[in-house]
N, C-alpha and C. Protein backbone atom coordinates (compact mmCIF):
# COMPACT_ATOMS: atom_id res chain seq x y z
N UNK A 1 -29.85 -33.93 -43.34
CA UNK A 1 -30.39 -33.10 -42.28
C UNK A 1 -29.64 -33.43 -40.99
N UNK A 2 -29.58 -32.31 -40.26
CA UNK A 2 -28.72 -32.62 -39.54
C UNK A 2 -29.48 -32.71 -37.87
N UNK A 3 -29.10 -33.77 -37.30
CA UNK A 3 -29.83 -33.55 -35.77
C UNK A 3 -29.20 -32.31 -34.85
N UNK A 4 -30.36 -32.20 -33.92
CA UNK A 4 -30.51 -31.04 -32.88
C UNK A 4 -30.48 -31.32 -32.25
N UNK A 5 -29.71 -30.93 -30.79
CA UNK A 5 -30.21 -30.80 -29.22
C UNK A 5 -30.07 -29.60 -28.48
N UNK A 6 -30.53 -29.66 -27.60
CA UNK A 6 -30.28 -28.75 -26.99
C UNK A 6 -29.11 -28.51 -26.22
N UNK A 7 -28.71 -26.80 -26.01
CA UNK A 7 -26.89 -27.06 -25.27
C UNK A 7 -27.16 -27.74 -23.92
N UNK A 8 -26.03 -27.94 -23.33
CA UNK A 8 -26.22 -28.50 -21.99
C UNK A 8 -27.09 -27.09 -20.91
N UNK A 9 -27.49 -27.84 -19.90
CA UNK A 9 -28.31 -27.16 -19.09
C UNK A 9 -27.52 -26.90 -17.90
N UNK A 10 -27.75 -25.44 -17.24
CA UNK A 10 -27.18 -25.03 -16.44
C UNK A 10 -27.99 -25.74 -15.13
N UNK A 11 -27.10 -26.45 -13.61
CA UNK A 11 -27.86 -26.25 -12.72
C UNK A 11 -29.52 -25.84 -12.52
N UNK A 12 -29.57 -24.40 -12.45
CA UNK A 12 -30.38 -23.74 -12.53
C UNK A 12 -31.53 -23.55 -13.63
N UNK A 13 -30.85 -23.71 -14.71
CA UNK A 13 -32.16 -23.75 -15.81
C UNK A 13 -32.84 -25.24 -15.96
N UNK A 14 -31.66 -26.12 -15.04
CA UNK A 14 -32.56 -27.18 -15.14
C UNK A 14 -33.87 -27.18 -14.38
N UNK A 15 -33.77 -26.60 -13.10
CA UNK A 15 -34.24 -26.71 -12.17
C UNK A 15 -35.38 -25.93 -12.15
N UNK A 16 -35.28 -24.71 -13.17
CA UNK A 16 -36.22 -23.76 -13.68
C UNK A 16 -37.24 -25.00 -14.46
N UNK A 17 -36.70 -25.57 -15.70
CA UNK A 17 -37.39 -25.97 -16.48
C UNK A 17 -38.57 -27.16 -15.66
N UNK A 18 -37.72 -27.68 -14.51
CA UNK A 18 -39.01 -29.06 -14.00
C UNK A 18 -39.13 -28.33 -13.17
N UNK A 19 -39.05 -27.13 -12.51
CA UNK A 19 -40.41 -26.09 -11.67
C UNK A 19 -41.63 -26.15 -12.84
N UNK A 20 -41.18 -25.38 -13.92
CA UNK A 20 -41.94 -24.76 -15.53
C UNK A 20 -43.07 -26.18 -15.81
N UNK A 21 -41.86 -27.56 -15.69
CA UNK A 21 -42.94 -28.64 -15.98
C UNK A 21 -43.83 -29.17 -15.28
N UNK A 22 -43.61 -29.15 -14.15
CA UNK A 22 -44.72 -29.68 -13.46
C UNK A 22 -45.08 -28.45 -12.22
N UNK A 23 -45.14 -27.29 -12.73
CA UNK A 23 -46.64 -26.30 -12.03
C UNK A 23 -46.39 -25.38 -13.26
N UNK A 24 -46.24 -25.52 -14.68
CA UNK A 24 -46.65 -24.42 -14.89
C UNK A 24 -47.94 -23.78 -15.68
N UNK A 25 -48.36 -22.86 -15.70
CA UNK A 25 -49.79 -22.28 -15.69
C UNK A 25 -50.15 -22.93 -16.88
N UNK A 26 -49.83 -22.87 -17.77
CA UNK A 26 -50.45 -23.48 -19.28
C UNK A 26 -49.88 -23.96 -19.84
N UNK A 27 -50.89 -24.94 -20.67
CA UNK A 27 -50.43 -26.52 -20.98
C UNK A 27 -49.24 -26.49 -22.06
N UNK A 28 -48.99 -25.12 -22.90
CA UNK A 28 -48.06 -25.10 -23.87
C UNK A 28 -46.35 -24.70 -23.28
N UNK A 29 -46.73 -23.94 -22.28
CA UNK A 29 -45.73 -23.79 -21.41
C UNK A 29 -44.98 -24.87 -20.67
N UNK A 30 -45.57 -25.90 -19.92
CA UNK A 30 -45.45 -27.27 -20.04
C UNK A 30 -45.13 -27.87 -20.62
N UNK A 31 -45.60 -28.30 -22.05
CA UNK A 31 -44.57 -29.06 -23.00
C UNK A 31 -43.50 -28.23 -23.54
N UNK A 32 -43.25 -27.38 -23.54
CA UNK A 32 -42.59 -26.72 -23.75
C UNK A 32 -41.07 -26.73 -23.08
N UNK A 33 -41.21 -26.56 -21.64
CA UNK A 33 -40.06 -26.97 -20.69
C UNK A 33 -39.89 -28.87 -20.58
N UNK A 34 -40.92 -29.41 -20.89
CA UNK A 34 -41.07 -31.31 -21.04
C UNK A 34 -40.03 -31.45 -22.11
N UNK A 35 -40.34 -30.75 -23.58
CA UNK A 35 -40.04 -31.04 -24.98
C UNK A 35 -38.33 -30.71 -24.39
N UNK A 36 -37.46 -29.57 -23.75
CA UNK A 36 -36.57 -29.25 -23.45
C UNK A 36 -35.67 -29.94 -22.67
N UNK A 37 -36.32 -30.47 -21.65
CA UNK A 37 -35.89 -31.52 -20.75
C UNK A 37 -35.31 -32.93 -21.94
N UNK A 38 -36.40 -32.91 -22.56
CA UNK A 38 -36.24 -34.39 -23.36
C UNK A 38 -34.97 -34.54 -24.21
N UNK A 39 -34.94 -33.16 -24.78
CA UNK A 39 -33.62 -32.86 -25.65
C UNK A 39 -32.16 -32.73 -24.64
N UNK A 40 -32.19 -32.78 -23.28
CA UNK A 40 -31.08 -32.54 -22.90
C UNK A 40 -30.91 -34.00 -22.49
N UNK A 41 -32.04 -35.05 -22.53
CA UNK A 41 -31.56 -35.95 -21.93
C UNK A 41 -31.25 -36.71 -23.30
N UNK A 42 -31.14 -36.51 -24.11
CA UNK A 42 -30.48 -37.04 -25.56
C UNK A 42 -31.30 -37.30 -26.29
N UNK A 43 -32.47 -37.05 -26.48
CA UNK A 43 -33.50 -37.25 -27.43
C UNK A 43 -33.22 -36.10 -28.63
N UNK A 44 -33.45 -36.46 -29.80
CA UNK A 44 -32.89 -35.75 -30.48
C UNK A 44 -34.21 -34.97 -30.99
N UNK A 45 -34.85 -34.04 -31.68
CA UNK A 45 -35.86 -32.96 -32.43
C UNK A 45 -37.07 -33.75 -32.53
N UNK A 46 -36.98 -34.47 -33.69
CA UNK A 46 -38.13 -34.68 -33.98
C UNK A 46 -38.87 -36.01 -32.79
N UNK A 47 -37.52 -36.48 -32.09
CA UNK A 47 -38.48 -37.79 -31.19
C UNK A 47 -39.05 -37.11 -29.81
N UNK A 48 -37.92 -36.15 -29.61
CA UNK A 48 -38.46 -35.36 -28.40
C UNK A 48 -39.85 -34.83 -29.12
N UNK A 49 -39.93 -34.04 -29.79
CA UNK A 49 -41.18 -33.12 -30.20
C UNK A 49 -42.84 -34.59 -30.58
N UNK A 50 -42.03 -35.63 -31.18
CA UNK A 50 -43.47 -36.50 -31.02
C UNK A 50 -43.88 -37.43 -29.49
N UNK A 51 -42.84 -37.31 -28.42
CA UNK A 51 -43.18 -37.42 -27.25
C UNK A 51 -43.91 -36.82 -26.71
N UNK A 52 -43.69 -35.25 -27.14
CA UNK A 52 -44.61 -33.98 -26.33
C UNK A 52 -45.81 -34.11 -26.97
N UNK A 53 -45.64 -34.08 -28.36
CA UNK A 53 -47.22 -34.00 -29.00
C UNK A 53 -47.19 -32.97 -29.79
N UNK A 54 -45.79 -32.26 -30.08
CA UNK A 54 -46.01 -31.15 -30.93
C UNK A 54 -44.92 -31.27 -32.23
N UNK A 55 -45.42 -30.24 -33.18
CA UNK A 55 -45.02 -30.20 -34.54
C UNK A 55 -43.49 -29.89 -34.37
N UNK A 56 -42.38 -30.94 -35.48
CA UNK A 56 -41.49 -30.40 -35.81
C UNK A 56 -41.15 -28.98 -36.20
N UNK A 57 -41.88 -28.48 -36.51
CA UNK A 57 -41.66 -26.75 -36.48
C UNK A 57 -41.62 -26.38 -35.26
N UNK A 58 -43.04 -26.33 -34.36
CA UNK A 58 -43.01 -25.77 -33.16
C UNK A 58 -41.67 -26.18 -32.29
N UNK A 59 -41.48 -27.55 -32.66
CA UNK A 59 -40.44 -27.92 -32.05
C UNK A 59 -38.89 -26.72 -32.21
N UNK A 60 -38.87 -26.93 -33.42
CA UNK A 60 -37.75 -25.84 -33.83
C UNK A 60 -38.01 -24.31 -33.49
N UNK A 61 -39.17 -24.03 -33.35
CA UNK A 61 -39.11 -22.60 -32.74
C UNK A 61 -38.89 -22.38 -31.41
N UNK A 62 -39.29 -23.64 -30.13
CA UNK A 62 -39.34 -23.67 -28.89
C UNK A 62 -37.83 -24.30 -28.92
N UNK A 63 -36.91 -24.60 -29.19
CA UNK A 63 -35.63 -24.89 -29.36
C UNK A 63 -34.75 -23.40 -29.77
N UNK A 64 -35.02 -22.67 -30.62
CA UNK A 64 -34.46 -21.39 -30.79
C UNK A 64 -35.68 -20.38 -29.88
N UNK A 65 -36.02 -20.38 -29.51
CA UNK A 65 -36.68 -19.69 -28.39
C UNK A 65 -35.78 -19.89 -26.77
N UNK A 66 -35.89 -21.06 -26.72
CA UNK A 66 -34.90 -21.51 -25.52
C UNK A 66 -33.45 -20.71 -25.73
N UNK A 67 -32.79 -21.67 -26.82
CA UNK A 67 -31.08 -20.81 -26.69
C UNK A 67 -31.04 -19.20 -27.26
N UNK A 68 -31.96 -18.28 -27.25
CA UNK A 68 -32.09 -16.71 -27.05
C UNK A 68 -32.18 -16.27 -26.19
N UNK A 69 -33.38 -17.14 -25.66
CA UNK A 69 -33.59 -16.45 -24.02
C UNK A 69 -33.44 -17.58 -22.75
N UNK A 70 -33.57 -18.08 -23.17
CA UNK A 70 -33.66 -19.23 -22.15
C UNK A 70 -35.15 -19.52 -21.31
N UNK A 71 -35.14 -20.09 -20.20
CA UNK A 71 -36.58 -20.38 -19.97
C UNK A 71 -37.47 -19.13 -20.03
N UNK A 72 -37.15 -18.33 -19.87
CA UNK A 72 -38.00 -16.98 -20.05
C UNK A 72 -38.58 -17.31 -21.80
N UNK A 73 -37.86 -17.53 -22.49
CA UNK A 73 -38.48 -17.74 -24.07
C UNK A 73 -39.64 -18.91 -24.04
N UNK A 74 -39.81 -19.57 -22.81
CA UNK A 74 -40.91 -20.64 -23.53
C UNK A 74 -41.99 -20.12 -22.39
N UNK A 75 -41.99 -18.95 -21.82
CA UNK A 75 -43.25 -18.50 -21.37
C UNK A 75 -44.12 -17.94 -22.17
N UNK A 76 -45.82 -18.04 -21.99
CA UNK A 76 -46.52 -17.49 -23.40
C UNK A 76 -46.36 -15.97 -23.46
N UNK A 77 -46.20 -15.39 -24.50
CA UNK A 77 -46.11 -14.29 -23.82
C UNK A 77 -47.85 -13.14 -24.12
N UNK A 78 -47.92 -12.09 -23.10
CA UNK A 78 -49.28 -11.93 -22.68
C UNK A 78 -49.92 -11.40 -24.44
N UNK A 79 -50.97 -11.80 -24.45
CA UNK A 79 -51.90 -11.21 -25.44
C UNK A 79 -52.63 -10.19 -25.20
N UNK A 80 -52.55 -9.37 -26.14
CA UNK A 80 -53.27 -7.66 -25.88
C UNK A 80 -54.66 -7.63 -25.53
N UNK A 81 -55.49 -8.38 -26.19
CA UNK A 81 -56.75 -8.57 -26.53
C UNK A 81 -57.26 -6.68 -25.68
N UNK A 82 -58.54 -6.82 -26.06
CA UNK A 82 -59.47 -5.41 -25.65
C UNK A 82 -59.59 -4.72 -24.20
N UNK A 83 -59.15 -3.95 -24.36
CA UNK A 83 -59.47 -3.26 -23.21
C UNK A 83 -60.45 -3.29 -22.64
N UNK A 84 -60.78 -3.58 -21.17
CA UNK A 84 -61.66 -4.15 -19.87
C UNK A 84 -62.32 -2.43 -20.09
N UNK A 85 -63.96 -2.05 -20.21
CA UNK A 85 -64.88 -1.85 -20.07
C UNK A 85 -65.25 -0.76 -18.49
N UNK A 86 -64.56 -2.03 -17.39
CA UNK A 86 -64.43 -2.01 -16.05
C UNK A 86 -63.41 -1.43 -15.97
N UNK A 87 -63.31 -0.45 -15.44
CA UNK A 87 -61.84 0.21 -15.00
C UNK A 87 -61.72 -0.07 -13.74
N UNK A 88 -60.15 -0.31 -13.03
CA UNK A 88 -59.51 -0.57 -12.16
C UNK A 88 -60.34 0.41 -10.82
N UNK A 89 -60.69 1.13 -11.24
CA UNK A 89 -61.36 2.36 -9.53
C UNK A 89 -62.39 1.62 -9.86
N UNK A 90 -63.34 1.16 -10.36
CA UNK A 90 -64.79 0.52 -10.84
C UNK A 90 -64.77 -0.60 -10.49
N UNK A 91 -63.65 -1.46 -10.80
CA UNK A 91 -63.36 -2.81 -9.74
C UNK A 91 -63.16 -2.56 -8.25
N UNK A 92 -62.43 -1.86 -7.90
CA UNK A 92 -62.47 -1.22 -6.44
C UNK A 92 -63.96 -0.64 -5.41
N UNK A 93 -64.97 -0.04 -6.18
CA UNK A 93 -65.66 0.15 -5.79
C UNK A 93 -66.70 -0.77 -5.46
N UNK A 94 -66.66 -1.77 -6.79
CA UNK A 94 -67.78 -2.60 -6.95
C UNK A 94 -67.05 -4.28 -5.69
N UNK A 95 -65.65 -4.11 -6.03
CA UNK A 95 -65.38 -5.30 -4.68
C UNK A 95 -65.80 -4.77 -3.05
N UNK A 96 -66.14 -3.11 -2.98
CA UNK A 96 -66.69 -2.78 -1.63
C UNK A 96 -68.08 -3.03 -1.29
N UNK A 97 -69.07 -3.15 -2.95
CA UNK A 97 -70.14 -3.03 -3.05
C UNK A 97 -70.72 -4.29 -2.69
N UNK A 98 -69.89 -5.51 -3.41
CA UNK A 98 -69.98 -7.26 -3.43
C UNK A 98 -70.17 -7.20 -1.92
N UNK A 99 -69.49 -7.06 -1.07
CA UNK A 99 -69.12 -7.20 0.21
C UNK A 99 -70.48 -7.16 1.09
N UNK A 100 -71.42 -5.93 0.31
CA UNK A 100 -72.63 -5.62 1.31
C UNK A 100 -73.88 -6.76 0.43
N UNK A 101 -74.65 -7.14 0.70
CA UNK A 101 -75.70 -7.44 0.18
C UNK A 101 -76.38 -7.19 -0.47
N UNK A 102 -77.21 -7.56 -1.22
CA UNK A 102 -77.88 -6.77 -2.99
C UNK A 102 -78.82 -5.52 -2.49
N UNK A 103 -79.84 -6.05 -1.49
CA UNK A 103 -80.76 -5.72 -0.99
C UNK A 103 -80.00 -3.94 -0.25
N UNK A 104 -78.91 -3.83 0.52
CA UNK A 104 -78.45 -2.92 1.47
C UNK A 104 -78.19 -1.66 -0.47
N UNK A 105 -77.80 -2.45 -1.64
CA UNK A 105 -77.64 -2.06 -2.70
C UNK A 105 -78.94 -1.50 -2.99
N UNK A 106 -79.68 -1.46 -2.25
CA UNK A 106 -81.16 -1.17 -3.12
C UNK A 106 -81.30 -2.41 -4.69
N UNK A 107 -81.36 -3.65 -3.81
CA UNK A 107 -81.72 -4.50 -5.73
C UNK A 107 -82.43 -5.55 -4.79
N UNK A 108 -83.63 -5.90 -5.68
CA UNK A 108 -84.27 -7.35 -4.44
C UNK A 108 -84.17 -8.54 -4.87
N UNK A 109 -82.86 -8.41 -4.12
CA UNK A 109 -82.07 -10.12 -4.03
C UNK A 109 -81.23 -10.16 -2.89
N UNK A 110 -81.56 -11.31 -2.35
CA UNK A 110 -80.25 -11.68 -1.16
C UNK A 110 -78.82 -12.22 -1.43
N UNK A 111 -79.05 -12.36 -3.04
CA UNK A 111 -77.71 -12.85 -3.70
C UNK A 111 -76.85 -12.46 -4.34
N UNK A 112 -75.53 -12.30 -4.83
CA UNK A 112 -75.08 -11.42 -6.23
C UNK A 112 -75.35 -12.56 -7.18
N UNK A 113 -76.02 -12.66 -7.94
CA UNK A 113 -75.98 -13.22 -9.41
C UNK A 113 -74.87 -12.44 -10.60
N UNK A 114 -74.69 -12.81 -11.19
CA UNK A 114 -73.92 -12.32 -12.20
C UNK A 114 -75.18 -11.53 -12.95
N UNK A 115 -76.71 -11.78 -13.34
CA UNK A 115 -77.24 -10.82 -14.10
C UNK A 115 -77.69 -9.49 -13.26
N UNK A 116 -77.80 -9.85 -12.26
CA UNK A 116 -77.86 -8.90 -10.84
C UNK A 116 -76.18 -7.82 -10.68
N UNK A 117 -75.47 -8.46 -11.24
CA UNK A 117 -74.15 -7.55 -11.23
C UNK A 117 -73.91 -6.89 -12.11
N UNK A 118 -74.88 -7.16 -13.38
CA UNK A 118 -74.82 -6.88 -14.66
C UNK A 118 -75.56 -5.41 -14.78
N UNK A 119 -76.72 -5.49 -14.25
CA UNK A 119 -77.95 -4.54 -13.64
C UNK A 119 -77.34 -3.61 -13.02
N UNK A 120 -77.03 -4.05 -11.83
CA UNK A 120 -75.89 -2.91 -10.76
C UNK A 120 -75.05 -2.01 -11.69
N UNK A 121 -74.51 -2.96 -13.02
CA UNK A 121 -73.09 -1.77 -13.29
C UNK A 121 -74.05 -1.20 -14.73
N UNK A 122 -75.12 -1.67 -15.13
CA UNK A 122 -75.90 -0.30 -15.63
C UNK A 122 -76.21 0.73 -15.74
N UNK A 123 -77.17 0.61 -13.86
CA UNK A 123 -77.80 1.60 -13.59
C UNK A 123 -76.83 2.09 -12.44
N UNK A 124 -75.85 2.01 -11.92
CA UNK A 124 -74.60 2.48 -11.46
C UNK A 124 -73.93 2.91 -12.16
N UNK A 125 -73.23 2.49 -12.99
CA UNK A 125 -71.91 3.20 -14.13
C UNK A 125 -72.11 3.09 -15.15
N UNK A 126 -73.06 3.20 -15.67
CA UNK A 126 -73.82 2.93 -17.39
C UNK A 126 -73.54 2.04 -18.13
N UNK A 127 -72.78 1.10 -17.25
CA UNK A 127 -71.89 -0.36 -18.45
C UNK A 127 -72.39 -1.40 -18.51
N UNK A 128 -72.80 -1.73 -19.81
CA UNK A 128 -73.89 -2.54 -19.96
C UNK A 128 -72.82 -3.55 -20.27
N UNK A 129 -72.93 -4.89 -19.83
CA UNK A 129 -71.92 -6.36 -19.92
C UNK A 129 -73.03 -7.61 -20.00
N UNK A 130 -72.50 -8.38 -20.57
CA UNK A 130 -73.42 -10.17 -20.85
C UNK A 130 -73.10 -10.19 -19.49
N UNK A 131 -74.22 -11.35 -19.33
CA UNK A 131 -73.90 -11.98 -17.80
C UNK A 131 -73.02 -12.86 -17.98
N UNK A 132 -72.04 -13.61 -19.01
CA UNK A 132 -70.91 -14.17 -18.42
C UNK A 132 -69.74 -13.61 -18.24
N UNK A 133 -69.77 -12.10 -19.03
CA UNK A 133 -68.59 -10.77 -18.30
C UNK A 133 -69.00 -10.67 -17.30
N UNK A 134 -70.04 -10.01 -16.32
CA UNK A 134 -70.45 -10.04 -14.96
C UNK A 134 -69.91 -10.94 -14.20
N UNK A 135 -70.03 -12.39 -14.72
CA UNK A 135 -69.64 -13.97 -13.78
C UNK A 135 -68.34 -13.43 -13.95
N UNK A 136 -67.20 -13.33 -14.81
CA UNK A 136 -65.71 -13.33 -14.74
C UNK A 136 -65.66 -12.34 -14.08
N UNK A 137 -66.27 -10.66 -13.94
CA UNK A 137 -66.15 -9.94 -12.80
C UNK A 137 -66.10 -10.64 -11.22
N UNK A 138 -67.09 -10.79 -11.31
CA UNK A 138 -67.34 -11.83 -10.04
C UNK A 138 -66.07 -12.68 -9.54
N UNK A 139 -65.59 -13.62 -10.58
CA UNK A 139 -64.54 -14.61 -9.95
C UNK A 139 -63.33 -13.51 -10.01
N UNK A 140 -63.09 -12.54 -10.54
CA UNK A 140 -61.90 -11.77 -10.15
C UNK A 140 -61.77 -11.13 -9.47
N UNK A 141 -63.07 -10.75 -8.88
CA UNK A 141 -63.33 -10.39 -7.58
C UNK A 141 -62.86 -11.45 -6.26
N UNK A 142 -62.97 -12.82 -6.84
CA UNK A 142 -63.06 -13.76 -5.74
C UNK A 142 -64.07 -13.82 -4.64
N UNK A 143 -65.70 -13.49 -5.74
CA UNK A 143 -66.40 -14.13 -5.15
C UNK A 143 -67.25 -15.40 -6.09
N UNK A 144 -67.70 -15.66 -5.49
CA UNK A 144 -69.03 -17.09 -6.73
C UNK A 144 -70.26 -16.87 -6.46
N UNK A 145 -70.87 -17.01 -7.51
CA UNK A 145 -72.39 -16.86 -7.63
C UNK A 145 -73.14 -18.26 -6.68
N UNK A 146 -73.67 -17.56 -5.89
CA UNK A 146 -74.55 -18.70 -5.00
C UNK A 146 -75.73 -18.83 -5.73
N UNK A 147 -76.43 -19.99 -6.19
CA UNK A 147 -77.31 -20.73 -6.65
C UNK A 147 -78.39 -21.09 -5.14
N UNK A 148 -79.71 -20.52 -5.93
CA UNK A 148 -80.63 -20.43 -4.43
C UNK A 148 -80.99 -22.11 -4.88
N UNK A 149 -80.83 -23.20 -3.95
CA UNK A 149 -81.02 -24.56 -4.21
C UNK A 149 -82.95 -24.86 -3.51
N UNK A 150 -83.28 -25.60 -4.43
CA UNK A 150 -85.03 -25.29 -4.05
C UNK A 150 -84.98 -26.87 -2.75
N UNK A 151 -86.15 -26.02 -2.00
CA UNK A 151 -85.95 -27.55 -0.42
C UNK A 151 -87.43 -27.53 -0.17
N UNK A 152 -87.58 -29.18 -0.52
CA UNK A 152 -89.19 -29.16 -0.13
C UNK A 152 -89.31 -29.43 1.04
N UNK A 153 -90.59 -28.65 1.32
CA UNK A 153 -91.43 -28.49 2.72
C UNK A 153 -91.73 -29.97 3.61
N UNK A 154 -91.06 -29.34 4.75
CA UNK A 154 -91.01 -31.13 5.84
C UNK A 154 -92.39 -31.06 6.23
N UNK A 155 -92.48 -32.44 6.09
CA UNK A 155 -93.92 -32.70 6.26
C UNK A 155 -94.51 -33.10 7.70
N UNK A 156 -95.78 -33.35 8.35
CA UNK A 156 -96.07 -33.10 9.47
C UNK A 156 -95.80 -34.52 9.82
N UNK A 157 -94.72 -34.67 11.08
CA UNK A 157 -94.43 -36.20 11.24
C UNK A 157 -95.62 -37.15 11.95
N UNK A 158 -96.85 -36.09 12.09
CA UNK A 158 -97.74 -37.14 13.08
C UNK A 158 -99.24 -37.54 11.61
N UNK A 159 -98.51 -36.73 10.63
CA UNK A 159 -99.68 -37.34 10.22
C UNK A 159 -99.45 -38.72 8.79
N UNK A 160 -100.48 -38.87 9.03
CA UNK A 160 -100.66 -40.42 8.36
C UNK A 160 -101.64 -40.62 7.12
């Protein structure tokens, strides 16, 4: 069997890859540009890949992933998953709506809760969602659910 490395690294793709390693968004993406780095500094397949923590295969696919595309190949690439429920004008409306208070909404609460947002896009746009789709509405909105925190009653300081 024969050992692997990676070709030499350009300037730039080096410089790509330890941007990639230390900020990039997800953790596979990360070892990914780590596992790459390791191979240019002479580590050969399988010692680089048990440094990172990943399988001699993966190893070999994130190695021919690299010399095709280069760092662009060890980004994840996006997953389709289901179409959002919420449409883009429905996010728009409802980030004008967040803005005002539940109550100015006609709903009696001084808060947005996520089951309170859930309610809103019911009996507003007929879309019925769990309250932890509501909460991820919410944070993509960039707002957070305020938690009413309970405060007991100060007591009368003169009495005894």
């Amino acid at each position: 069997m024969r050992t692997r490395y990676v070709r030499p690294l350009s300037a730039e793709e080096r410089t790509a890859l330890e941007t990639l390693y230390r900020h990039g968004r997800l953790h596979y993406e990360r070892s990914r540009a780590h596992f790459i780095l390791l191979s240019a500094a002479g580590h050969h397949l399988k010692e680089a890949a048990t440094l990172v923590g990943m399988s001699r295969k993966t190893a070999g696919h994130t190695l021919r992933a690299f010399e095709a595309r280069g760092v662009v190949g060890l980004h994840e690439p996006p997953r389709p998953g289901r179409p959002s429920r919420v449409s883009a004008a429905v996010l728009r409306e409802l980030d004008a709506a967040l803005a005002q208070s539940p109550r100015e909404q006609g709903l009696p609460a001084n808060n947005w809760t996520s089951p309170l947002l859930g309610r809103h896009l019911e009996q507003t746009y007929g879309i019925r969602l769990s309250d932890d789709q509501a909460l991820r509405i919410l944070r993509k909105l960039a707002y957070r659910q305020v938690r009413p925190r309970p405060r007991l009653a100060k007591g009368d300081p003169d009495a005894k």
